[in-house]
N, C-alpha and C. Protein backbone atom coordinates (compact mmCIF):
# COMPACT_ATOMS: atom_id res chain seq x y z
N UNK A 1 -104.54 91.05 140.74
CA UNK A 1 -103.29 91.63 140.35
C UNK A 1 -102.50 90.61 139.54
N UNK A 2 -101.65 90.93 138.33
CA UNK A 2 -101.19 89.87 137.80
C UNK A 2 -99.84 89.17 138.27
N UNK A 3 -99.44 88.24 138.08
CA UNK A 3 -99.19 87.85 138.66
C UNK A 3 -97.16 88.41 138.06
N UNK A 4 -96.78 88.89 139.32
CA UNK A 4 -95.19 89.79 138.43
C UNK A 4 -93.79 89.26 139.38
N UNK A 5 -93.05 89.17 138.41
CA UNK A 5 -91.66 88.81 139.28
C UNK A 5 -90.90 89.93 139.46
N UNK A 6 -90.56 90.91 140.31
CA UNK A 6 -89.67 91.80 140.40
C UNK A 6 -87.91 91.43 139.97
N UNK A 7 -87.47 92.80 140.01
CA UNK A 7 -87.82 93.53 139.59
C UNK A 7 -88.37 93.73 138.36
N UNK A 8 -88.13 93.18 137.01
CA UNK A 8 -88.15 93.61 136.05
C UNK A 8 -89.79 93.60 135.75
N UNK A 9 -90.81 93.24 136.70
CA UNK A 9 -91.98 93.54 136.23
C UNK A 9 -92.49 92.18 135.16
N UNK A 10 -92.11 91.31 135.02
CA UNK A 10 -92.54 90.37 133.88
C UNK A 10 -93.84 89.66 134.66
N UNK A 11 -94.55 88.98 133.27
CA UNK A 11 -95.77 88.40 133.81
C UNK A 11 -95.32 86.89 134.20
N UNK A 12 -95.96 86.64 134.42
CA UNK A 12 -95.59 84.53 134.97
C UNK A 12 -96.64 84.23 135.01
N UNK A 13 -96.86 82.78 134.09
CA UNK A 13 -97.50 81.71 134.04
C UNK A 13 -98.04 81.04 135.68
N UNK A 14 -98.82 81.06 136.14
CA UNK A 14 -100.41 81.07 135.34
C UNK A 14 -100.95 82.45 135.08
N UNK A 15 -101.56 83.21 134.23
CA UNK A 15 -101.61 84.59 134.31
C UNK A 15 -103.51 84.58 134.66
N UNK A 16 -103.47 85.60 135.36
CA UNK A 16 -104.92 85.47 136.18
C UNK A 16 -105.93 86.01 134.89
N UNK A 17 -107.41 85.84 135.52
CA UNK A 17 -108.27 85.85 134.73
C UNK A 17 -108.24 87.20 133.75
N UNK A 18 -108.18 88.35 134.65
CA UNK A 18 -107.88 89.68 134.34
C UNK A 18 -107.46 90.08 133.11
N UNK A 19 -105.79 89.14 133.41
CA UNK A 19 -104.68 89.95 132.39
C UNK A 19 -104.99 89.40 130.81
N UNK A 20 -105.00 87.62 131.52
CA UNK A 20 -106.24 87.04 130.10
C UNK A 20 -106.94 87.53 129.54
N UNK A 21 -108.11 88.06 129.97
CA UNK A 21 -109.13 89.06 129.29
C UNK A 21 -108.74 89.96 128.29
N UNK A 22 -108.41 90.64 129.87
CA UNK A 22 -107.76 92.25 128.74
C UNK A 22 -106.36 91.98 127.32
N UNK A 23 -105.85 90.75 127.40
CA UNK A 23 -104.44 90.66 126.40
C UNK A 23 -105.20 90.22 125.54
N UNK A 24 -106.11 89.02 125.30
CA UNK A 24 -106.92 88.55 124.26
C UNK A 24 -108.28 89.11 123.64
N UNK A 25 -108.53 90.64 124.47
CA UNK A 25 -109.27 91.73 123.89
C UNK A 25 -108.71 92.22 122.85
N UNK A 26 -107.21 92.71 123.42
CA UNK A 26 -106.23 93.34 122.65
C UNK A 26 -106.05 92.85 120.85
N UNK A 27 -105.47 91.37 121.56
CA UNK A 27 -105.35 90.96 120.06
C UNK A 27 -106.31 90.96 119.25
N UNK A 28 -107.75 90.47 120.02
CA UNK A 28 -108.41 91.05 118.98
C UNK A 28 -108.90 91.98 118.16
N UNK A 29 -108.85 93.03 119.51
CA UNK A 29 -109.41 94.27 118.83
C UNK A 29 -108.20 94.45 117.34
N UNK A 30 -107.26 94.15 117.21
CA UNK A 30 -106.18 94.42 116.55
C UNK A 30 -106.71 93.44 115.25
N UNK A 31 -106.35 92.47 115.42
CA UNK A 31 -107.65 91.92 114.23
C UNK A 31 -108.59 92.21 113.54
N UNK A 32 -109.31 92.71 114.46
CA UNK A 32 -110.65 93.02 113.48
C UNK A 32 -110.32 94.52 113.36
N UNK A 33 -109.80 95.26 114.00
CA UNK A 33 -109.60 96.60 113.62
C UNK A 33 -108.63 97.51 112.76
N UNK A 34 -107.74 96.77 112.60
CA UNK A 34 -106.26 96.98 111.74
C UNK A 34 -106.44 96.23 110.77
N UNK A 35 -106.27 96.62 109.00
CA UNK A 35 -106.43 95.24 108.07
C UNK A 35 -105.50 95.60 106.88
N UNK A 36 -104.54 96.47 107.48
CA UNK A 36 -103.66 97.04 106.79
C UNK A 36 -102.11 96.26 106.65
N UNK A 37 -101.30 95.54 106.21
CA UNK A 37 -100.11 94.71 106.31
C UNK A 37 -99.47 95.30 107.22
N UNK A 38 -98.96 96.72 106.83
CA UNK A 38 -97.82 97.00 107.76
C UNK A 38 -98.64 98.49 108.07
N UNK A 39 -98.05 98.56 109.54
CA UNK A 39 -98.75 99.43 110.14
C UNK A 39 -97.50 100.25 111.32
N UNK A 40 -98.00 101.32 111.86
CA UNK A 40 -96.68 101.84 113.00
C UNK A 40 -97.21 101.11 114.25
N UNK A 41 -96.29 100.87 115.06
CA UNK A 41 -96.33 100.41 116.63
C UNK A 41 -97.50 101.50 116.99
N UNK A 42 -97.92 100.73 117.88
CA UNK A 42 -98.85 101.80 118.93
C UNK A 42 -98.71 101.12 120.22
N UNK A 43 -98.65 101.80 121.30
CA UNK A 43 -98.35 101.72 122.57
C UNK A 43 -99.47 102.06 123.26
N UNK A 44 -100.38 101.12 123.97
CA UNK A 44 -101.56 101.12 124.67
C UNK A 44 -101.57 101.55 126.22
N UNK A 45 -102.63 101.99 126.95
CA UNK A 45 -102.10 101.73 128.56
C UNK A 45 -103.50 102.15 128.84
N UNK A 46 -104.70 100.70 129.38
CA UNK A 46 -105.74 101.04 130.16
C UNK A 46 -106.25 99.39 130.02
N UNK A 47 -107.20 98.85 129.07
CA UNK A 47 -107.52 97.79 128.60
C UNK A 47 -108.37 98.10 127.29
N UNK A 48 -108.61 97.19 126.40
CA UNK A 48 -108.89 97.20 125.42
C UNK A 48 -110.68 97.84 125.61
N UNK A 49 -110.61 99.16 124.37
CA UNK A 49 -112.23 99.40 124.84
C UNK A 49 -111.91 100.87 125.24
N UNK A 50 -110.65 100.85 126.53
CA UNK A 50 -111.09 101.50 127.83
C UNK A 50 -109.33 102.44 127.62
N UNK A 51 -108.54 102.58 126.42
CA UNK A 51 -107.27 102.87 126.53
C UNK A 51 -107.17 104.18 126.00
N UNK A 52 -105.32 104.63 126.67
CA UNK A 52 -104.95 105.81 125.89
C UNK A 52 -104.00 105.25 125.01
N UNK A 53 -104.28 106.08 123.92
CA UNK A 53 -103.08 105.48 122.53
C UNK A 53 -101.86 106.34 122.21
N UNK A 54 -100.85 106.15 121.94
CA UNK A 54 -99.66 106.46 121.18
C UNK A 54 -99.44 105.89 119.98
N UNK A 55 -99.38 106.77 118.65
CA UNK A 55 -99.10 105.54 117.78
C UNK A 55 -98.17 106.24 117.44
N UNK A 56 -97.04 105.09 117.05
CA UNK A 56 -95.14 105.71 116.59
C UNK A 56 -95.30 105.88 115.16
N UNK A 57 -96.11 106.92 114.90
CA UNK A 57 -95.38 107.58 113.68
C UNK A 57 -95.55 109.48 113.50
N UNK A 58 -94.10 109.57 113.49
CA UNK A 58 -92.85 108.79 113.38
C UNK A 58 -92.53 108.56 114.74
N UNK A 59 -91.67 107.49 115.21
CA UNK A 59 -91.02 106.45 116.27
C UNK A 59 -90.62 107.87 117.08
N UNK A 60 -90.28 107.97 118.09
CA UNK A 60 -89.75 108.76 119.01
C UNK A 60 -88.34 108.27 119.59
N UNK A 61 -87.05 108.34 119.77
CA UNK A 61 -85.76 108.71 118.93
C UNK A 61 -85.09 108.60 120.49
N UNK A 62 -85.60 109.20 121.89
CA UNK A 62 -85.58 109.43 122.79
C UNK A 62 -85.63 108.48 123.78
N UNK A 63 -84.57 108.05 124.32
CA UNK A 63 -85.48 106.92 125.46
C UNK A 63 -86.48 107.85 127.05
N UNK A 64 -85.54 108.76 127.06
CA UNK A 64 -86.24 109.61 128.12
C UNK A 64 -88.14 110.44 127.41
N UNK A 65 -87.98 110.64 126.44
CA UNK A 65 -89.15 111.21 125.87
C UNK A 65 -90.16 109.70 125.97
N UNK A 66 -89.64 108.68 125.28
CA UNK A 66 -90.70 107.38 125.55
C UNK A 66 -90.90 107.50 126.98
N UNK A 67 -90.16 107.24 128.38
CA UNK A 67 -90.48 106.86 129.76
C UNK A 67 -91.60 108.45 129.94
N UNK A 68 -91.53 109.52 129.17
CA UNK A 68 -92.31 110.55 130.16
C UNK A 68 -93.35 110.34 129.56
N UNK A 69 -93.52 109.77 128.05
CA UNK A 69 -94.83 109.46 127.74
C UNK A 69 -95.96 108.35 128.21
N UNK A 70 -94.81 107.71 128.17
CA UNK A 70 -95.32 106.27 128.97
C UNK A 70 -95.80 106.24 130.30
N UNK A 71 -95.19 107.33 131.00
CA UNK A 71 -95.57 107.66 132.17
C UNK A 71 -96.82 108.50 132.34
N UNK A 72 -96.91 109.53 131.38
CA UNK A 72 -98.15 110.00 131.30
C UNK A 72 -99.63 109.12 130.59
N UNK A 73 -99.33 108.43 130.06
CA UNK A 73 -100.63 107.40 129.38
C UNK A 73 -101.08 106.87 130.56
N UNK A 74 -99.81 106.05 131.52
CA UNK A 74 -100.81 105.27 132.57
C UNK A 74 -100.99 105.88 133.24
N UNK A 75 -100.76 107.16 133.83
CA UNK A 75 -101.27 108.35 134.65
C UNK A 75 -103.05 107.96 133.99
N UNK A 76 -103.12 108.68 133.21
CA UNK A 76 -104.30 108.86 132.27
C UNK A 76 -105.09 107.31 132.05
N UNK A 77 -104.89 106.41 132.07
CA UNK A 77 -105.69 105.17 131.81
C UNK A 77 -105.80 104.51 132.99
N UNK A 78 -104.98 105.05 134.60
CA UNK A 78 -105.54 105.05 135.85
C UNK A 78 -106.62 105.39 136.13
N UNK A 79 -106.72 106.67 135.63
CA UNK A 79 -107.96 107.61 135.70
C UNK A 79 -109.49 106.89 135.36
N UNK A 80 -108.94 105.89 134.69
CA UNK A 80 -110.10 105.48 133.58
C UNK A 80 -110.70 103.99 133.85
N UNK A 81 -109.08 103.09 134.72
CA UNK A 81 -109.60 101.53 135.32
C UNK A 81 -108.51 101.31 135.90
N UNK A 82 -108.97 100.54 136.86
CA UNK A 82 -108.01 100.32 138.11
C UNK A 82 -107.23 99.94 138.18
N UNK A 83 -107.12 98.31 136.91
CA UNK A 83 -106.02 97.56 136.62
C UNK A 83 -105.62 98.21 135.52
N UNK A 84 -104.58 99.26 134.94
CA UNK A 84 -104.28 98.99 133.84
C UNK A 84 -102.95 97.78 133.31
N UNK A 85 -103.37 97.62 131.62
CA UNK A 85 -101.93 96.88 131.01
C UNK A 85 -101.70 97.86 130.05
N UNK A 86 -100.43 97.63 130.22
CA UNK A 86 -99.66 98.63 129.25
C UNK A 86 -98.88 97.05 127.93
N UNK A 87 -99.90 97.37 126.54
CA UNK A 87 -99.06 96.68 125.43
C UNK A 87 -98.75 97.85 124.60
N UNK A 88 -98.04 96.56 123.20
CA UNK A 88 -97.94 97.49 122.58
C UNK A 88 -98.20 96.69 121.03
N UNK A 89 -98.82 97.20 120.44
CA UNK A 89 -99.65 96.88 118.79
C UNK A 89 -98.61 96.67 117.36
N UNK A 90 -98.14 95.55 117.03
CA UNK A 90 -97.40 96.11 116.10
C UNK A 90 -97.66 95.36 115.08
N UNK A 91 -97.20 94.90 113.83
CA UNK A 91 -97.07 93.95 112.91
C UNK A 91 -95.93 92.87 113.13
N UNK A 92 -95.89 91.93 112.33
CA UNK A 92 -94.88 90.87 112.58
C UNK A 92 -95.74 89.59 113.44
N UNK A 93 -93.85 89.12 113.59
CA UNK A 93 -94.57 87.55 114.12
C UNK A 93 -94.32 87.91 116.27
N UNK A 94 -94.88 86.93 116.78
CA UNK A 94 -94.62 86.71 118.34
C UNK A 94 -93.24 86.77 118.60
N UNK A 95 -92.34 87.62 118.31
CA UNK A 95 -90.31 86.99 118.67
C UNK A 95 -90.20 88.92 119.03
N UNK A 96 -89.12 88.58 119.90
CA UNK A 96 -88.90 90.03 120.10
C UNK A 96 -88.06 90.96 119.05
N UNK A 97 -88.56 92.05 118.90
CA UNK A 97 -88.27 93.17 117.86
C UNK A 97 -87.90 94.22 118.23
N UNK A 98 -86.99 95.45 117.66
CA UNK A 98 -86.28 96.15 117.72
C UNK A 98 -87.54 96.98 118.62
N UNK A 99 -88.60 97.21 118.08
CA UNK A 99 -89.79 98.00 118.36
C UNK A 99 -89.76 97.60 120.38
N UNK A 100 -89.79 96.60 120.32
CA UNK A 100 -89.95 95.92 121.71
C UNK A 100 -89.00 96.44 122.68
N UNK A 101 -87.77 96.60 122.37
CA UNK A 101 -86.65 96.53 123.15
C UNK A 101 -86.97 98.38 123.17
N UNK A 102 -87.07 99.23 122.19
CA UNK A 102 -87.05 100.58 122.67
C UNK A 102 -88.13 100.74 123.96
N UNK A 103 -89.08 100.08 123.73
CA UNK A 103 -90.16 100.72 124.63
C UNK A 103 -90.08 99.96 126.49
N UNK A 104 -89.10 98.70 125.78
CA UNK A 104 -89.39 97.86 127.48
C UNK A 104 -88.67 98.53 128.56
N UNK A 105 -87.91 99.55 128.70
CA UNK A 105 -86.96 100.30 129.68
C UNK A 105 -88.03 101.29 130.01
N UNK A 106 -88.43 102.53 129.02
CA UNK A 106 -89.13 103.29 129.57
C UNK A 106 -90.64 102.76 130.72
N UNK A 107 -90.75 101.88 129.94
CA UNK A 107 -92.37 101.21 130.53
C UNK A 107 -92.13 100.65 131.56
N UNK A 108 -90.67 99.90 132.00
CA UNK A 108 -90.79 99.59 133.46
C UNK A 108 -90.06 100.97 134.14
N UNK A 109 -89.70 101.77 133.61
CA UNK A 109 -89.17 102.58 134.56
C UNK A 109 -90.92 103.86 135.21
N UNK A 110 -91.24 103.88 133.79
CA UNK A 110 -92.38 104.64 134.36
C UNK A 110 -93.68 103.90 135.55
N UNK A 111 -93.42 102.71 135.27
CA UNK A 111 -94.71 101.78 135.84
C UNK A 111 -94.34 101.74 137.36
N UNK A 112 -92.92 101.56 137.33
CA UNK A 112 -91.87 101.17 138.64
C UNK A 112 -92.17 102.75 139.60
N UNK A 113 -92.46 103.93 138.57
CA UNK A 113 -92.37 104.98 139.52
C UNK A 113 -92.93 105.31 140.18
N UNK A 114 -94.25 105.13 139.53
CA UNK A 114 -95.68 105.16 140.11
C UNK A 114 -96.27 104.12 140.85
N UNK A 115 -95.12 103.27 141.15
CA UNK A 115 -95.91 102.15 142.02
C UNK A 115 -97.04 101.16 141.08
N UNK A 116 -97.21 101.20 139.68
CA UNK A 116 -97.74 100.50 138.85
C UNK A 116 -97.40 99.02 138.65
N UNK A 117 -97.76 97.86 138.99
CA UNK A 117 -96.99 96.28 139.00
C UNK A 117 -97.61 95.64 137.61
N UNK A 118 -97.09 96.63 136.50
CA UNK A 118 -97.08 96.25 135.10
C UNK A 118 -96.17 96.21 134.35
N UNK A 119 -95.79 95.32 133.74
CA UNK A 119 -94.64 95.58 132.83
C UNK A 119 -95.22 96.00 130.98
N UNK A 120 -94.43 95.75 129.86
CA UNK A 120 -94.64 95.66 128.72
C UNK A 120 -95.30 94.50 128.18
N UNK A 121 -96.14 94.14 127.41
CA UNK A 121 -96.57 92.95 126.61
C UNK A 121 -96.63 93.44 125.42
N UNK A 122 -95.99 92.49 124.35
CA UNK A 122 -96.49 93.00 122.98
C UNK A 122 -97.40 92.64 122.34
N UNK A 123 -98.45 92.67 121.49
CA UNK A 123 -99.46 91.96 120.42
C UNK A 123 -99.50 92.23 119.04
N UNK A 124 -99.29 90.99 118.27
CA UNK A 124 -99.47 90.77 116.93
C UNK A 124 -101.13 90.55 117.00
N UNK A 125 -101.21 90.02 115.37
CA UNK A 125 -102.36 89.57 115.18
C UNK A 125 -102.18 88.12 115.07
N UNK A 126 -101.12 87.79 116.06
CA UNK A 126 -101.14 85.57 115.81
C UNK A 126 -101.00 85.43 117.75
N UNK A 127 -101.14 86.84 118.43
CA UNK A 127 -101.44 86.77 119.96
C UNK A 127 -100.51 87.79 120.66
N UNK A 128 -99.85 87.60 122.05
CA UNK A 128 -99.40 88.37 122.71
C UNK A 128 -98.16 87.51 123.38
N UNK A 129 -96.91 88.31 123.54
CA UNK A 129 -95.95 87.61 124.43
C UNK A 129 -95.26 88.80 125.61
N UNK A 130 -94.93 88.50 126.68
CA UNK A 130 -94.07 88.81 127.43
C UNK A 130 -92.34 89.11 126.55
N UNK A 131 -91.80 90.06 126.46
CA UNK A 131 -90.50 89.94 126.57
C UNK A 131 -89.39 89.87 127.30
N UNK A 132 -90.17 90.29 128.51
CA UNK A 132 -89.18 89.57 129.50
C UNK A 132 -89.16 88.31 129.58
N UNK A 133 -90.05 87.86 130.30
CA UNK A 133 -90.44 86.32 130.63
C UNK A 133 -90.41 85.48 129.22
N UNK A 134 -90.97 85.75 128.33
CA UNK A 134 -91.40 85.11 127.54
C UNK A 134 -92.90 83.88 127.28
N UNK A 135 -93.23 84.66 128.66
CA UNK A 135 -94.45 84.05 128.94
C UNK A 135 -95.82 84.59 127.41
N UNK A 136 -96.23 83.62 126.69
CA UNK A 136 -97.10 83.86 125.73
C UNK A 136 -98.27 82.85 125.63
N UNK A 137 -99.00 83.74 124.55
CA UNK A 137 -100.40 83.19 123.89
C UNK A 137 -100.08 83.32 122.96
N UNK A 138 -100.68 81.94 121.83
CA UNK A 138 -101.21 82.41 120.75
C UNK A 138 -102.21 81.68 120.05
N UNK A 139 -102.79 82.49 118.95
CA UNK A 139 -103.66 82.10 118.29
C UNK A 139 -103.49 81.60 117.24
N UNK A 140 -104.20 80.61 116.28
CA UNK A 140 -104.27 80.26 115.26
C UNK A 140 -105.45 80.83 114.37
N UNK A 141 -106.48 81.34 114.90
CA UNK A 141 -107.38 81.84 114.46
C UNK A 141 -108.11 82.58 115.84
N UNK A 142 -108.06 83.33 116.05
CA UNK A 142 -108.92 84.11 117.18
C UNK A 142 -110.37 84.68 116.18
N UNK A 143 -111.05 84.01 117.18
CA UNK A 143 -112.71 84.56 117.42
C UNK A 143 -113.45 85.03 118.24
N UNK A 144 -114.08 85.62 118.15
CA UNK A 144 -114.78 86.74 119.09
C UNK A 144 -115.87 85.72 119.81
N UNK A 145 -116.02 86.11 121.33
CA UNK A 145 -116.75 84.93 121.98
C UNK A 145 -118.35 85.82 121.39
N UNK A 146 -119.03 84.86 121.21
CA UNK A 146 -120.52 85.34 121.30
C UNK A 146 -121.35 85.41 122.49
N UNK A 147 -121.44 86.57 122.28
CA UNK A 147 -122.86 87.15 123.83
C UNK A 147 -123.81 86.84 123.28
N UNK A 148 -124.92 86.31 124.13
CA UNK A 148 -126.36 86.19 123.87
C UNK A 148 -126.96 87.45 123.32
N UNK A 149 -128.11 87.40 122.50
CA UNK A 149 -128.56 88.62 122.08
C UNK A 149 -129.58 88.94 123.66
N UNK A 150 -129.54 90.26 123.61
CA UNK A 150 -130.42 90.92 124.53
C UNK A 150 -131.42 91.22 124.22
């Protein structure tokens, strides 16, 4: 379980093997999969591979419409793995953004309802940060680990 400070759900340093994994999947998958400059937010909730997607276009206007969506993704990416993380995909640098602040209320209110001990993380393509905490990674160049061939 990662490791969370109530209430607000933030992650804290040291972050376990898990959340590692799945946040530095993320960024990558975002890397190698996005190669477009500017792109809309997308809002994740399962682990990389294994997620349901939202992508904001156009942005949703609503803070109550974000928490019921948000609430329904990790409904749905429960279904799918045990731990989910809920990020969210955007362009820009690691600093918090307007994009950030709409989505971090609904996401702890929906996570909080369901008894979910996740908060928000965001990911660029230079890594991932906490906005609460401010607990982060980043990369200077992320590379994909190599598996042995089978």
């Amino acid at each position: 379980m990662p490791h969370l400070a109530a209430p607000h759900l933030a992650l804290r340093a040291p972050i376990d093997r898990h959340t590692h994994v799945a946040l530095r999947s993320a960024v990558l998958e975002l890397v190698e999969g996005e190669h477009r400059r500017r792109f809309p937010a997308a809002l994740h909730a399962g682990v990389p591979g294994r997620s349901v997607v939202h992508l904001e276009d156009p942005p949703l206007a609503d803070a109550g419409a974000r928490a019921d969506l948000v609430l329904a993704l990790v409904v749905r990416a429960r279904a799918m793995v045990p731990r989910p993380v809920v990020w969210l995909t955007r362009p820009g640098e690691l600093s918090t953004h307007d994009d950030d602040l709409l989505w971090l209320g609904p996401v702890a209110w929906a996570c909080s309802s369901i008894g979910e001990p996740v908060g928000l993380v965001v990911v660029t393509r230079r890594g991932w940060f906490d906005p609460v905490s401010g607990v982060r990674r980043e990369w200077r160049r992320l590379r994909p680990r190599h598996r042995p061939a089978s």
